[in-house]
Protein backbone atom coordinates (compact mmCIF):
# COMPACT_ATOMS: atom_id res chain seq x y z
CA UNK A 1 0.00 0.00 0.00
CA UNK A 2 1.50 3.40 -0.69
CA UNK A 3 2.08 5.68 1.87
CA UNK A 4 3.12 9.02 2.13
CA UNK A 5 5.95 10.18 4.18
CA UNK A 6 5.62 12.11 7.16
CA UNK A 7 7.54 15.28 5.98
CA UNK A 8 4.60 15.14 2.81
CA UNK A 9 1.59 14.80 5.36
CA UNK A 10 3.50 17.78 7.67
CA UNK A 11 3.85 20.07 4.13
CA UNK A 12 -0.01 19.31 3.33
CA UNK A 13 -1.23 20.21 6.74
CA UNK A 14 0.94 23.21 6.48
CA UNK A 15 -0.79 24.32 3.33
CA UNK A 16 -4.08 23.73 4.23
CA UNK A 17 -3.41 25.08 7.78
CA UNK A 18 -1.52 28.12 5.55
CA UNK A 19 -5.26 27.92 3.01
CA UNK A 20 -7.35 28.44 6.17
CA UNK A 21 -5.92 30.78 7.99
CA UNK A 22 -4.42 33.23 5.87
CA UNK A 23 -7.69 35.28 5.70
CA UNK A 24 -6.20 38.67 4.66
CA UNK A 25 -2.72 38.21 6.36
CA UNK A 26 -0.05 36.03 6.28
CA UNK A 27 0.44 33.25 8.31
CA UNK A 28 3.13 33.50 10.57
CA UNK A 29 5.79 30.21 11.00
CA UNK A 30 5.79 30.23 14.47
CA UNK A 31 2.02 30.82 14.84
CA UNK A 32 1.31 27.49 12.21
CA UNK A 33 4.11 25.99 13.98
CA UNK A 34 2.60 26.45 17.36
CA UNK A 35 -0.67 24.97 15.88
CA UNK A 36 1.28 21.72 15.03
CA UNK A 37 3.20 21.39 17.88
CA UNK A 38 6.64 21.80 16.27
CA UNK A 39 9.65 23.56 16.26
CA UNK A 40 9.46 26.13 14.06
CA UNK A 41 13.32 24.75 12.76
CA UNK A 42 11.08 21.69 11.73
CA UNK A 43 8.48 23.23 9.17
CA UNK A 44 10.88 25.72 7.90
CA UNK A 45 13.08 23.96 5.20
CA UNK A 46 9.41 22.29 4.01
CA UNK A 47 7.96 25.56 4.19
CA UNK A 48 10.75 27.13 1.50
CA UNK A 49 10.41 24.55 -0.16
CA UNK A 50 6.72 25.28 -0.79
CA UNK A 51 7.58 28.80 -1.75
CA UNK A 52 10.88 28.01 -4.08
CA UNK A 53 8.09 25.30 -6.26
CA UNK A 54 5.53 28.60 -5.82
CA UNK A 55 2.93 27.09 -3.67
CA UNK A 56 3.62 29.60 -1.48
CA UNK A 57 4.00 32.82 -0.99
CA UNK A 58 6.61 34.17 1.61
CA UNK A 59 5.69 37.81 2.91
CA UNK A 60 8.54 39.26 4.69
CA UNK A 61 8.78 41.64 7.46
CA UNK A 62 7.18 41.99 11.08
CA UNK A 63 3.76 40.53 9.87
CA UNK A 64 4.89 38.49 7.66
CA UNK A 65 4.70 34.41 7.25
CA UNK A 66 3.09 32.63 4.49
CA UNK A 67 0.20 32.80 1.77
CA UNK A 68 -0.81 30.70 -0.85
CA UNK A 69 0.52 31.49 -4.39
CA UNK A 70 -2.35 30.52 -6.31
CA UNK A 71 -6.18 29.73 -5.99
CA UNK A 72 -7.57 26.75 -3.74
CA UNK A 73 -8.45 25.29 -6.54
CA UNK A 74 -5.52 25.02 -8.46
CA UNK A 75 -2.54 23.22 -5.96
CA UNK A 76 -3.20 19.74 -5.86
CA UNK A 77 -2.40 17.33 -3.28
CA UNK A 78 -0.25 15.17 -5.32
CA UNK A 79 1.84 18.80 -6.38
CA UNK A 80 2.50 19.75 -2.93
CA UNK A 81 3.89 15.71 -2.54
CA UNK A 82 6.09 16.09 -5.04
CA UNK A 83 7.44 19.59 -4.01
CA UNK A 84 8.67 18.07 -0.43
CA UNK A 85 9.84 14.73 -1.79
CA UNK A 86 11.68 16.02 -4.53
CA UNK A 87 13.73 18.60 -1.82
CA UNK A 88 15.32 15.30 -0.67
CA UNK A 89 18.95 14.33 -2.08
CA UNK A 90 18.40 10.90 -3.04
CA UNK A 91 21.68 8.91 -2.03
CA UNK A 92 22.87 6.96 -5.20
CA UNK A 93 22.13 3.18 -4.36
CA UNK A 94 23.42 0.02 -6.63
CA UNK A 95 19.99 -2.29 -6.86
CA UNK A 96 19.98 -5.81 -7.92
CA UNK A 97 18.41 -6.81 -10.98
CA UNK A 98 15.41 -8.15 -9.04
CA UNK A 99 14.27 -5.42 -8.02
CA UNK A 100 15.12 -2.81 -10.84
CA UNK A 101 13.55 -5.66 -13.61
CA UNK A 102 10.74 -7.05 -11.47
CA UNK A 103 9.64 -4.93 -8.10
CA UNK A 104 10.37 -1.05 -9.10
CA UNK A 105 7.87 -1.56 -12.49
CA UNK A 106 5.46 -3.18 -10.81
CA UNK A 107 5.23 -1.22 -7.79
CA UNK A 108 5.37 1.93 -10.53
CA UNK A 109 2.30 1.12 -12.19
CA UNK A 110 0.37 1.06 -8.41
CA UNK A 111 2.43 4.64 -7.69
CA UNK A 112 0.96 5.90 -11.16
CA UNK A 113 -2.38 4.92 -9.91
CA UNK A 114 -1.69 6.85 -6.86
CA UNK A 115 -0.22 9.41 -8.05
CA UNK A 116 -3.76 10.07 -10.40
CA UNK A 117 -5.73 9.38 -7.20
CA UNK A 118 -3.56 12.10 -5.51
CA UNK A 119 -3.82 14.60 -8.61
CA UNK A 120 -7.50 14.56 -8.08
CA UNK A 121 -7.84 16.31 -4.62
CA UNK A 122 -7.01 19.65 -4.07
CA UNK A 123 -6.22 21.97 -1.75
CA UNK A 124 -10.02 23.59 -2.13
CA UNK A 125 -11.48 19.50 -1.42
CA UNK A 126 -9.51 20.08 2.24
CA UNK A 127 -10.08 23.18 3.36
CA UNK A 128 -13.77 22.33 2.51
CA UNK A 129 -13.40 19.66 4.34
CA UNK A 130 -11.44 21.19 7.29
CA UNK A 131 -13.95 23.63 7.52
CA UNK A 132 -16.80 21.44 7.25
CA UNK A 133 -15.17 19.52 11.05
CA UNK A 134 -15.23 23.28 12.24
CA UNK A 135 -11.38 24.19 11.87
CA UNK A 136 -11.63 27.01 10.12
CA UNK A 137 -12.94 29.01 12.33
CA UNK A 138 -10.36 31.94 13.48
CA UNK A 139 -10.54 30.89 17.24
CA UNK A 140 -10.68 27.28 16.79
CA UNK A 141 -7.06 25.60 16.53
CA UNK A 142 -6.44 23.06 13.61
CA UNK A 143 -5.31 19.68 15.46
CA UNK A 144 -4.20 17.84 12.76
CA UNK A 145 -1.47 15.21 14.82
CA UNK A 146 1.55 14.58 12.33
């Protein structure tokens, strides 16, 4: 079964977190940090990462933090996945022919498939949802446990 990392679940709560509250203003690091219960040292490098690929916008100064670059609508989960993977430096590893002939295309057809699945939902789908379980309300805190 495919499963997403925990530094791609932390950048997609970030951006939906980011989606929600960023009513106007940006969202501060340590203030979506605080939310998360992180160090803010801990959702920076994802957080540039998310601005470098233009997901985000960084605002600089004393109210500054974060913003979406673009419309709801229009960053996809599977985007933002890709953006916080891809930041990695991928240590070159020798494989055997087993699993570079047999196991890596048959495990890349099911990753295709997921990857479409993940395509599908947007940013707009979550914060609809988010909102829907009452976290997007100004005073209410978004628990999401990562």
């Amino acid at each position: 079964m495919p499963r997403l990392s925990d530094k791609s679940l932390l950048a997609i709560a970030a951006v939906v977190d980011v989606a929600v509250h960023a009513r106007g203003a940006p969202v501060a690091a340590k203030a979506l940090a605080a939310r998360h219960g992180l160090p803010p040292r801990r959702l920076e490098p994802v957080l540039q990462a998310l601005v470098h690929a233009g997901v985000l916008k960084g605002v600089r100064g004393p109210r500054g933090g974060y913003e979406l670059a673009r419309e709801r609508r229009r960053v996809s989960v599977a985007e933002i996945v890709r953006v916080v993977e891809g930041a990695e430096e991928e240590k070159e590893i020798i494989l055997p022919p087993l699993v570079t002939e047999v196991v890596q295309p048959a495990v890349a057809a099911a990753e295709d498939t997921f990857d479409t699945a993940l395509d599908a939902v947007t940013l707009e789908d979550l914060c609809r949802s988010a909102d829907g379980k009452g976290h997007g309300s100004e005073h209410e805190k978004i628990d999401f446990a990562i």
